[in-house]
PDB file of N, CA and C in Angstrom:
ATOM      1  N   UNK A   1     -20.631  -6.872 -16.560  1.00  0.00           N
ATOM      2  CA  UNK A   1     -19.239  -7.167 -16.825  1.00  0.00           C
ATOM      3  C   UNK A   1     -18.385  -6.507 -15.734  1.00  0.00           C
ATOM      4  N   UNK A   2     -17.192  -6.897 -15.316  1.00  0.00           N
ATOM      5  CA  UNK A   2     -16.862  -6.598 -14.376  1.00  0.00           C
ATOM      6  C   UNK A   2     -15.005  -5.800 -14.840  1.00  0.00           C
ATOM      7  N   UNK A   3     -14.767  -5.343 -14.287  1.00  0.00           N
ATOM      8  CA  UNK A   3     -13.692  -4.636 -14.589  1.00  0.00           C
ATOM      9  C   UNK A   3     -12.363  -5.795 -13.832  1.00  0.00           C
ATOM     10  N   UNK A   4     -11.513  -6.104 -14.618  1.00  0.00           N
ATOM     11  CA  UNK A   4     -10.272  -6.910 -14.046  1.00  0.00           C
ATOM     12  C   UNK A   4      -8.797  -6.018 -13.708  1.00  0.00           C
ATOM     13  N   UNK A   5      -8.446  -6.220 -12.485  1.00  0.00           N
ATOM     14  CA  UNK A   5      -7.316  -4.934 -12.341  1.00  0.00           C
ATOM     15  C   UNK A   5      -6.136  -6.579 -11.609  1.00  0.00           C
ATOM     16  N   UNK A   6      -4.879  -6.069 -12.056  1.00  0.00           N
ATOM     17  CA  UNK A   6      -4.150  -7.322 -11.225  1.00  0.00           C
ATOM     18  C   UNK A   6      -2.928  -5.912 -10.894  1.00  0.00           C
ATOM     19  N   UNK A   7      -3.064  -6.250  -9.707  1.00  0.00           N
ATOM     20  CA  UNK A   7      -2.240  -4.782  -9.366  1.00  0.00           C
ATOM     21  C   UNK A   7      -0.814  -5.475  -9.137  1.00  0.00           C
ATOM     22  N   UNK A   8       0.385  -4.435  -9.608  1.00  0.00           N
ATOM     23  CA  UNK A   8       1.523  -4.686 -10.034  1.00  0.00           C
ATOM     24  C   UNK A   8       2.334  -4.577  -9.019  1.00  0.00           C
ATOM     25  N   UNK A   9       3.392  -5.009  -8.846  1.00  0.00           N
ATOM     26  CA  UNK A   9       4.338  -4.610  -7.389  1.00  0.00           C
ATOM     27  C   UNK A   9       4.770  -3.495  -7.060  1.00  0.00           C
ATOM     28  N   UNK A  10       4.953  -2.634  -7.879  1.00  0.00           N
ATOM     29  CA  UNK A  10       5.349  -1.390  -8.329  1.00  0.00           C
ATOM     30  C   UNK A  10       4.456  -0.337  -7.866  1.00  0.00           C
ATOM     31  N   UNK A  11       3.176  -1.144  -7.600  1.00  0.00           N
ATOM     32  CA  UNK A  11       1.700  -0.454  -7.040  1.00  0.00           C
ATOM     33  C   UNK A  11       1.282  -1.015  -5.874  1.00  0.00           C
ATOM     34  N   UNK A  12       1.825  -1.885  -5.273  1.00  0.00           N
ATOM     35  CA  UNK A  12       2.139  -2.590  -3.948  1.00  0.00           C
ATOM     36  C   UNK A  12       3.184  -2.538  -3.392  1.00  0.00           C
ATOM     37  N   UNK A  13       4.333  -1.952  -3.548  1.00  0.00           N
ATOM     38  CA  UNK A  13       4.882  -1.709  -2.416  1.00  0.00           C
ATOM     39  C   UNK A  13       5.941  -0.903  -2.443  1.00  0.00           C
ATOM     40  N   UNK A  14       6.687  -0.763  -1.314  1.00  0.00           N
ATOM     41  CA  UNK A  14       7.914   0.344  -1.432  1.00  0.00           C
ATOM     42  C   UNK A  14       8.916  -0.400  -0.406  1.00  0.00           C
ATOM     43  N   UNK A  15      10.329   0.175  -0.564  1.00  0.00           N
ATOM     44  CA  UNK A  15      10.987  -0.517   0.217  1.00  0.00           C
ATOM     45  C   UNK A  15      11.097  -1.110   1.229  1.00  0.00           C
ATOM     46  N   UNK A  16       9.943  -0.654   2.289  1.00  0.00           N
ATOM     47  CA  UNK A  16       9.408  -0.459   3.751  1.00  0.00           C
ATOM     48  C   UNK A  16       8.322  -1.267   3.815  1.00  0.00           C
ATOM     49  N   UNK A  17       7.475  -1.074   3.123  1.00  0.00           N
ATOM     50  CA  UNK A  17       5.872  -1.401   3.297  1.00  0.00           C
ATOM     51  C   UNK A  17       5.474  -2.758   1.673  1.00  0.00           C
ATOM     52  N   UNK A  18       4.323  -3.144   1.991  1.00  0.00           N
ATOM     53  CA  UNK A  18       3.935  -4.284   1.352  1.00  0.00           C
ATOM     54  C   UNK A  18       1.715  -4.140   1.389  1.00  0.00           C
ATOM     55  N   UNK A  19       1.375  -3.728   0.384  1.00  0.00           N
ATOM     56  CA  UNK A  19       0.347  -4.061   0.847  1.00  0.00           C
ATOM     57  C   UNK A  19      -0.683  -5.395  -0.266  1.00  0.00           C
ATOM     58  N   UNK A  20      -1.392  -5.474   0.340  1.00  0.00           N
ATOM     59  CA  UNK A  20      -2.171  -7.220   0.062  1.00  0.00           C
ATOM     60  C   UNK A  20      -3.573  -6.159  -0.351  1.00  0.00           C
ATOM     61  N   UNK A  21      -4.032  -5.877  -1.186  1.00  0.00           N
ATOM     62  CA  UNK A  21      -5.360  -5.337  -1.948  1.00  0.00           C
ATOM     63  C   UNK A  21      -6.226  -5.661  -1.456  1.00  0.00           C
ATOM     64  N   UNK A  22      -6.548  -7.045  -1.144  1.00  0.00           N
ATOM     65  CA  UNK A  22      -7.463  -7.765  -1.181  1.00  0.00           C
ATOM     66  C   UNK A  22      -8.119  -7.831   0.575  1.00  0.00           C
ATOM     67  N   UNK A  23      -6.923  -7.266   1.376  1.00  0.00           N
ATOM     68  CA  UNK A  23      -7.274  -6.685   2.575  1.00  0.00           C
ATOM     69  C   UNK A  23      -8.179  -5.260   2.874  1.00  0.00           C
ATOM     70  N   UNK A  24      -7.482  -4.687   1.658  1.00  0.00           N
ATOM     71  CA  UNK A  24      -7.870  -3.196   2.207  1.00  0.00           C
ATOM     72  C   UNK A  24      -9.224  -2.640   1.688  1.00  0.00           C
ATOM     73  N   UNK A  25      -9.956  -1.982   2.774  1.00  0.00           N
ATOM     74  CA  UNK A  25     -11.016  -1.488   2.965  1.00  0.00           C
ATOM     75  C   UNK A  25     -11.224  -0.371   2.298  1.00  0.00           C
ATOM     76  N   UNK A  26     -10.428   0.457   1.566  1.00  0.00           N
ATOM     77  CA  UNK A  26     -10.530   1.732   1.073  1.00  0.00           C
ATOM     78  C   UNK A  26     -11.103   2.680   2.117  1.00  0.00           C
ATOM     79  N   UNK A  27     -10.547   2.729   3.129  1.00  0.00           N
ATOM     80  CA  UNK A  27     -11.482   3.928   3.913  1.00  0.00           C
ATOM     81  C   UNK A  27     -10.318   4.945   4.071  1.00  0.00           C
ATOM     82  N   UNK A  28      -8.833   4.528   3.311  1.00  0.00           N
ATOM     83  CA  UNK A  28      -8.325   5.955   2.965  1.00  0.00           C
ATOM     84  C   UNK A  28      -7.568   6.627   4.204  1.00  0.00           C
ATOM     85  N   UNK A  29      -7.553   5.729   5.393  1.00  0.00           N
ATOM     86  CA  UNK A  29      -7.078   6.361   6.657  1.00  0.00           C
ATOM     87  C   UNK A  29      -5.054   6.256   6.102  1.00  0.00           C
ATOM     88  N   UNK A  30      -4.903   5.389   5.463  1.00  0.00           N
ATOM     89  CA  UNK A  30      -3.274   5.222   5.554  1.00  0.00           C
ATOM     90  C   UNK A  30      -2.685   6.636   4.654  1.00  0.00           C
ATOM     91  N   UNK A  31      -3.515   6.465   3.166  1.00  0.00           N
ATOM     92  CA  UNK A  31      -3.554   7.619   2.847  1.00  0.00           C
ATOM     93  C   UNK A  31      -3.446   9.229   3.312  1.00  0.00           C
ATOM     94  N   UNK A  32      -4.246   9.231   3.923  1.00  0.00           N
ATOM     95  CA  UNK A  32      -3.832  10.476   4.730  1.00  0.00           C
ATOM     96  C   UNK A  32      -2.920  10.797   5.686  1.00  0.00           C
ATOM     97  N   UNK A  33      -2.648   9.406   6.401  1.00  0.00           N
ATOM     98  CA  UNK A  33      -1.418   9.155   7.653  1.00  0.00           C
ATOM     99  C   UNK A  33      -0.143   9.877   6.809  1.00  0.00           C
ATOM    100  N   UNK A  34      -0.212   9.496   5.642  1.00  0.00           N
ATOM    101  CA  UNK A  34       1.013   9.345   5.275  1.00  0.00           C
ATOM    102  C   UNK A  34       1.945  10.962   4.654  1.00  0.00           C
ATOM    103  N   UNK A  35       2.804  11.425   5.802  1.00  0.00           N
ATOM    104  CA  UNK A  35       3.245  12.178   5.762  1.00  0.00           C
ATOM    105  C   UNK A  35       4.151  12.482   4.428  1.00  0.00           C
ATOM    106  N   UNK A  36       4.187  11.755   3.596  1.00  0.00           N
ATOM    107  CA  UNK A  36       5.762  11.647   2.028  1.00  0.00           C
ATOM    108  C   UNK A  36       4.381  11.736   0.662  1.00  0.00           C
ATOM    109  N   UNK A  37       3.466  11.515   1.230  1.00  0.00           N
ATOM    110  CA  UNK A  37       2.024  11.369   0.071  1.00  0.00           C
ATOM    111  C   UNK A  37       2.627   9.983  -1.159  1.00  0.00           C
ATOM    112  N   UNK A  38       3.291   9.233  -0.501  1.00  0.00           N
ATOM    113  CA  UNK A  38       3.470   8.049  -0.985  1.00  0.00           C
ATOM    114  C   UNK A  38       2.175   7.258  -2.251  1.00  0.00           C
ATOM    115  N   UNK A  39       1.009   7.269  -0.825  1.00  0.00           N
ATOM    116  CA  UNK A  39      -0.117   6.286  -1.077  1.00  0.00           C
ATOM    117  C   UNK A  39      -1.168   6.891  -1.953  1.00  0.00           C
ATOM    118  N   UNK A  40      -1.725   6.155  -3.071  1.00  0.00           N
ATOM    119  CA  UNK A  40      -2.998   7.074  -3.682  1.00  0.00           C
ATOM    120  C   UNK A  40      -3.879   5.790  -3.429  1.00  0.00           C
ATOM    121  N   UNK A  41      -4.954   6.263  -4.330  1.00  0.00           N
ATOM    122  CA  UNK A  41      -6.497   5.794  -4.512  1.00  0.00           C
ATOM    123  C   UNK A  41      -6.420   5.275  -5.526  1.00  0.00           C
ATOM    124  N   UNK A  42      -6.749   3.591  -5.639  1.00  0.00           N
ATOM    125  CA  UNK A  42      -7.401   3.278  -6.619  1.00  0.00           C
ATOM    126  C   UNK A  42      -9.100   2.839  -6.721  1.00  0.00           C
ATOM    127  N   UNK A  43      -9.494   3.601  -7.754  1.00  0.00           N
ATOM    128  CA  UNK A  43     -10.673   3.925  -7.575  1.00  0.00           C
ATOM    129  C   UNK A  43     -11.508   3.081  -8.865  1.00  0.00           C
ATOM    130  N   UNK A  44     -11.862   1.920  -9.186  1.00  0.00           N
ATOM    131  CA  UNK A  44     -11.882   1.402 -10.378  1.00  0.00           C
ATOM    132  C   UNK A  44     -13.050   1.028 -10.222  1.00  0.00           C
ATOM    133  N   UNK A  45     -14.207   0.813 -11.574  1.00  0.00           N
ATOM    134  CA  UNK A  45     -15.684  -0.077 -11.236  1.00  0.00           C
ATOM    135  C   UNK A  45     -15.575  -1.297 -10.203  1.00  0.00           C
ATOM    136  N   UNK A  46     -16.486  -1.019  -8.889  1.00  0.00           N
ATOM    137  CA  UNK A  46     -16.268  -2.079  -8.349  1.00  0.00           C
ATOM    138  C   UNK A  46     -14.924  -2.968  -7.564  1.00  0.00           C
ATOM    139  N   UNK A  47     -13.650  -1.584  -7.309  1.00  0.00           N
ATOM    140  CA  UNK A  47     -12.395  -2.016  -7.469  1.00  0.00           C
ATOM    141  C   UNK A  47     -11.917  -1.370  -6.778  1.00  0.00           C
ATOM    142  N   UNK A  48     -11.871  -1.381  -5.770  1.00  0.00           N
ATOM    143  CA  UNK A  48     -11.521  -0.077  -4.866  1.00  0.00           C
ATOM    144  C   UNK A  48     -10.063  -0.068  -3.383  1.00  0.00           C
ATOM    145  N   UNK A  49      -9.137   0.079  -3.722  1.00  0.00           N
ATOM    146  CA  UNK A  49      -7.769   0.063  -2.516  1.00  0.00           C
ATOM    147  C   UNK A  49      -7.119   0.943  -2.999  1.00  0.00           C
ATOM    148  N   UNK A  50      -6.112   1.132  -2.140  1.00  0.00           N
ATOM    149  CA  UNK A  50      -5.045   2.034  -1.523  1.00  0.00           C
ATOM    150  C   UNK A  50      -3.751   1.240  -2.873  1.00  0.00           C
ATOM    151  N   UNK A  51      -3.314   2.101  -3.037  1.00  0.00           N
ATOM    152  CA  UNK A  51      -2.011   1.741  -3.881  1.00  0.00           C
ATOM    153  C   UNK A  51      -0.486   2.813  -3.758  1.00  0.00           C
ATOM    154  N   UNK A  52       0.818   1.877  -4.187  1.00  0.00           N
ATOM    155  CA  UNK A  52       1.904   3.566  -4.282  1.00  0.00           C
ATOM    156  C   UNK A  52       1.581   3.971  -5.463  1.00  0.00           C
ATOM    157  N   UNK A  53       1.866   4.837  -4.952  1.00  0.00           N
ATOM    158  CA  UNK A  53       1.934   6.594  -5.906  1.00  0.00           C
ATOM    159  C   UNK A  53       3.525   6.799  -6.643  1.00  0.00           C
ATOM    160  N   UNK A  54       4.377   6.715  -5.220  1.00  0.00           N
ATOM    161  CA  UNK A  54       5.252   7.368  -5.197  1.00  0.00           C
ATOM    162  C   UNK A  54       6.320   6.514  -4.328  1.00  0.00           C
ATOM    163  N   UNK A  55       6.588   5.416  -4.640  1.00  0.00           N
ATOM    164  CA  UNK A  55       7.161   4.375  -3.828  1.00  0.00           C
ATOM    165  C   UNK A  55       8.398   5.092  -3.767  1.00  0.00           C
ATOM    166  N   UNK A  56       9.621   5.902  -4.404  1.00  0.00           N
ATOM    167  CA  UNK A  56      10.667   6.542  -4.093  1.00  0.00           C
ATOM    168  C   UNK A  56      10.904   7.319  -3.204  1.00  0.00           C
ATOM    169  N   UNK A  57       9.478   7.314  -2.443  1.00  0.00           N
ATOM    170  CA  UNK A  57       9.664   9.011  -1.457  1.00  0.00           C
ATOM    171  C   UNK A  57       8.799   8.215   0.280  1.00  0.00           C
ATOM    172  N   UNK A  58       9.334   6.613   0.009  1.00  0.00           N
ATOM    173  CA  UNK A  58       8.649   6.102   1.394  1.00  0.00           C
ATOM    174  C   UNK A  58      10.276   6.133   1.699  1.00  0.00           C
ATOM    175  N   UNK A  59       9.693   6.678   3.423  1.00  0.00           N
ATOM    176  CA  UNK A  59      11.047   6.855   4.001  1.00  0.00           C
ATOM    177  C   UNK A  59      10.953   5.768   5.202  1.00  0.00           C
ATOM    178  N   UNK A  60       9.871   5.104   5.336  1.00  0.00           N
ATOM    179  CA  UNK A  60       9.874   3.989   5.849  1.00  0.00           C
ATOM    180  C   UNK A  60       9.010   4.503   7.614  1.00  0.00           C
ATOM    181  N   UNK A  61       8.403   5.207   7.581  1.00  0.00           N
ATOM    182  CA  UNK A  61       8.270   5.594   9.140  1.00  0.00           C
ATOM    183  C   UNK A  61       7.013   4.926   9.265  1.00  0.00           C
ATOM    184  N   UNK A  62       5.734   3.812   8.679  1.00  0.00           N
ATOM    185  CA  UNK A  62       5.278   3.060   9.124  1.00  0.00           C
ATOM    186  C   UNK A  62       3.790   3.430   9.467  1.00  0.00           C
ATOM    187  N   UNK A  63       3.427   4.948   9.267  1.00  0.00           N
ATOM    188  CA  UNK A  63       2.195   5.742   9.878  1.00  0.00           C
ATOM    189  C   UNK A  63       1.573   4.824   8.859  1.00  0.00           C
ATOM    190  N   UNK A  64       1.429   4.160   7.627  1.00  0.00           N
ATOM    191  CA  UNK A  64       0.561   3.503   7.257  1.00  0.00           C
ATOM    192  C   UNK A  64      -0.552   2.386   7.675  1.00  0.00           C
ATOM    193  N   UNK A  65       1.201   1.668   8.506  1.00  0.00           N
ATOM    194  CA  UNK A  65       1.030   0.412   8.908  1.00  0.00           C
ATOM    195  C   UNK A  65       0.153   0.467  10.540  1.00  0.00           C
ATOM    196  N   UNK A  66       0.517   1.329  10.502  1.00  0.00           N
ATOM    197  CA  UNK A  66      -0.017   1.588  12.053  1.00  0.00           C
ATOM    198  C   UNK A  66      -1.610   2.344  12.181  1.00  0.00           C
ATOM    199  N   UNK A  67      -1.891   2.803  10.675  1.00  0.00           N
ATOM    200  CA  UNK A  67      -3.379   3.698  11.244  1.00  0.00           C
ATOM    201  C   UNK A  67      -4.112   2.545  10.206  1.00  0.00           C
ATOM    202  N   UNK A  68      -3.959   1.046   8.907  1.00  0.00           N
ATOM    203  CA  UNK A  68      -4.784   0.142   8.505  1.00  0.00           C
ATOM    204  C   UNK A  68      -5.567   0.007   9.570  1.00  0.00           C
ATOM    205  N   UNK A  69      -6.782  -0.514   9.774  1.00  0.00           N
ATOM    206  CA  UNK A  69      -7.518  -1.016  10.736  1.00  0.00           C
ATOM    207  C   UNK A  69      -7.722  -1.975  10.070  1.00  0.00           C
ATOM    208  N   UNK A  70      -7.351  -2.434   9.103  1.00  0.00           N
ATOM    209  CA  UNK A  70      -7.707  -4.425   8.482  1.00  0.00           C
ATOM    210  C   UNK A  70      -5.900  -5.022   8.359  1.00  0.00           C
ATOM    211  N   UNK A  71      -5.466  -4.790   8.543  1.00  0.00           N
ATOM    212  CA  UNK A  71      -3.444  -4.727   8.606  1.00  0.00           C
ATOM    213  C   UNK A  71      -3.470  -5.166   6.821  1.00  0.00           C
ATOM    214  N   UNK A  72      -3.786  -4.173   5.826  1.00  0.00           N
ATOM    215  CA  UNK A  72      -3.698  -4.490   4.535  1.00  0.00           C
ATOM    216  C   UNK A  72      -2.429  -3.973   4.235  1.00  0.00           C
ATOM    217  N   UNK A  73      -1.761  -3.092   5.455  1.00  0.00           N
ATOM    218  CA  UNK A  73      -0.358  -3.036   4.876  1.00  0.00           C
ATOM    219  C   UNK A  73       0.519  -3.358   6.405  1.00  0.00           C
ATOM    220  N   UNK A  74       1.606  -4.220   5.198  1.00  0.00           N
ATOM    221  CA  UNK A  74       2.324  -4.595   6.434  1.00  0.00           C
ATOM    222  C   UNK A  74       3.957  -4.402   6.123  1.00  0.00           C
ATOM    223  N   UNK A  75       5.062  -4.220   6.885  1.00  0.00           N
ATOM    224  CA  UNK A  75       6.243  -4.323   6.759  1.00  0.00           C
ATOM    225  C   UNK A  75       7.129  -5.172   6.371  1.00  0.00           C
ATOM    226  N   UNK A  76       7.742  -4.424   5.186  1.00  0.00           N
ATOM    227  CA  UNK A  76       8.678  -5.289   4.019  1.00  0.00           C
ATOM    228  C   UNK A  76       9.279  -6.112   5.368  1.00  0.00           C
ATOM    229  N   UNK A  77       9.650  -7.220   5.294  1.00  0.00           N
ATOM    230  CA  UNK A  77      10.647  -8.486   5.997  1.00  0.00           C
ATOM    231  C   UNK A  77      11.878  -8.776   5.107  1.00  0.00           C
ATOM    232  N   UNK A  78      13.084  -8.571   5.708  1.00  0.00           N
ATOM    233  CA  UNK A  78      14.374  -8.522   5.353  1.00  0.00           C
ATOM    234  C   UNK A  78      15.048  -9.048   5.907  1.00  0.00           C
ATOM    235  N   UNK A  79      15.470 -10.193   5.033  1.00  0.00           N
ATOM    236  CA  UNK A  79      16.838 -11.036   5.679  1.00  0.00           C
ATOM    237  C   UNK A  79      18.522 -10.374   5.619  1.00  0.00           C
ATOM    238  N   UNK A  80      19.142 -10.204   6.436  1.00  0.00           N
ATOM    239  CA  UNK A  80      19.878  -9.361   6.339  1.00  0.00           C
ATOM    240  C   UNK A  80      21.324 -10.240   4.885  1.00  0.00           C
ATOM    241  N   UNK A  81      20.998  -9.214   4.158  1.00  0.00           N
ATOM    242  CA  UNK A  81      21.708  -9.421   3.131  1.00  0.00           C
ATOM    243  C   UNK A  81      21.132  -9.790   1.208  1.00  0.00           C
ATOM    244  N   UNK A  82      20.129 -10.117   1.930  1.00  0.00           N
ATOM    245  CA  UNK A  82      18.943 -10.304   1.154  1.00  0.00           C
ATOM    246  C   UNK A  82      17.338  -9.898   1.271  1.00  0.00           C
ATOM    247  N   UNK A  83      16.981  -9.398   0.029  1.00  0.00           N
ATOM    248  CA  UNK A  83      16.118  -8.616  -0.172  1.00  0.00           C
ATOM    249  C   UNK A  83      14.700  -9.303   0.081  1.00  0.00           C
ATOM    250  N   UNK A  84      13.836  -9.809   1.001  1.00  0.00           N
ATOM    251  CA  UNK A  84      12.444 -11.021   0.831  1.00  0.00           C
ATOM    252  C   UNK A  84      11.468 -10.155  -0.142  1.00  0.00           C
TER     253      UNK A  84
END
């Protein structure tokens, strides 16, 4: 039997950043990049990515986006005036 997780937005992303689960490798490098400790571990049977923690305390500086080596996180896109 397999464990079902549908991860919530709230656990994907922060004002700045956006990440896609289904990219990420769990090898935990963004995690540690991340100077605000934003990002945790989800660690589930068989279920395994990067999620927020702490989406109130991304200040937007991107060390996430920049140390993925699969680009599972990428930068919120903003139309000016509106929120994408």
């Amino acid at each position: 039997m397999t464990a079902l997780h549908f991860p919530l937005p709230r656990h994907t992303e922060t004002p700045f950043v956006h990440i896609d689960t289904s990219l990420c490798l769990a090898c935990w490098k963004c995690v540690e990049a991340c100077p605000q400790q934003v990002l945790g571990q989800a660690r589930l049977f068989r279920h395994q990515h990067v999620h927020v923690d702490r989406a109130r305390l991304c200040k937007g500086c991107r060390k996430c986006v920049r140390t993925c080596p699969n680009q599972a996180i990428q930068p919120v896109q903003r139309v000016e005036g509106v929120a994408a």
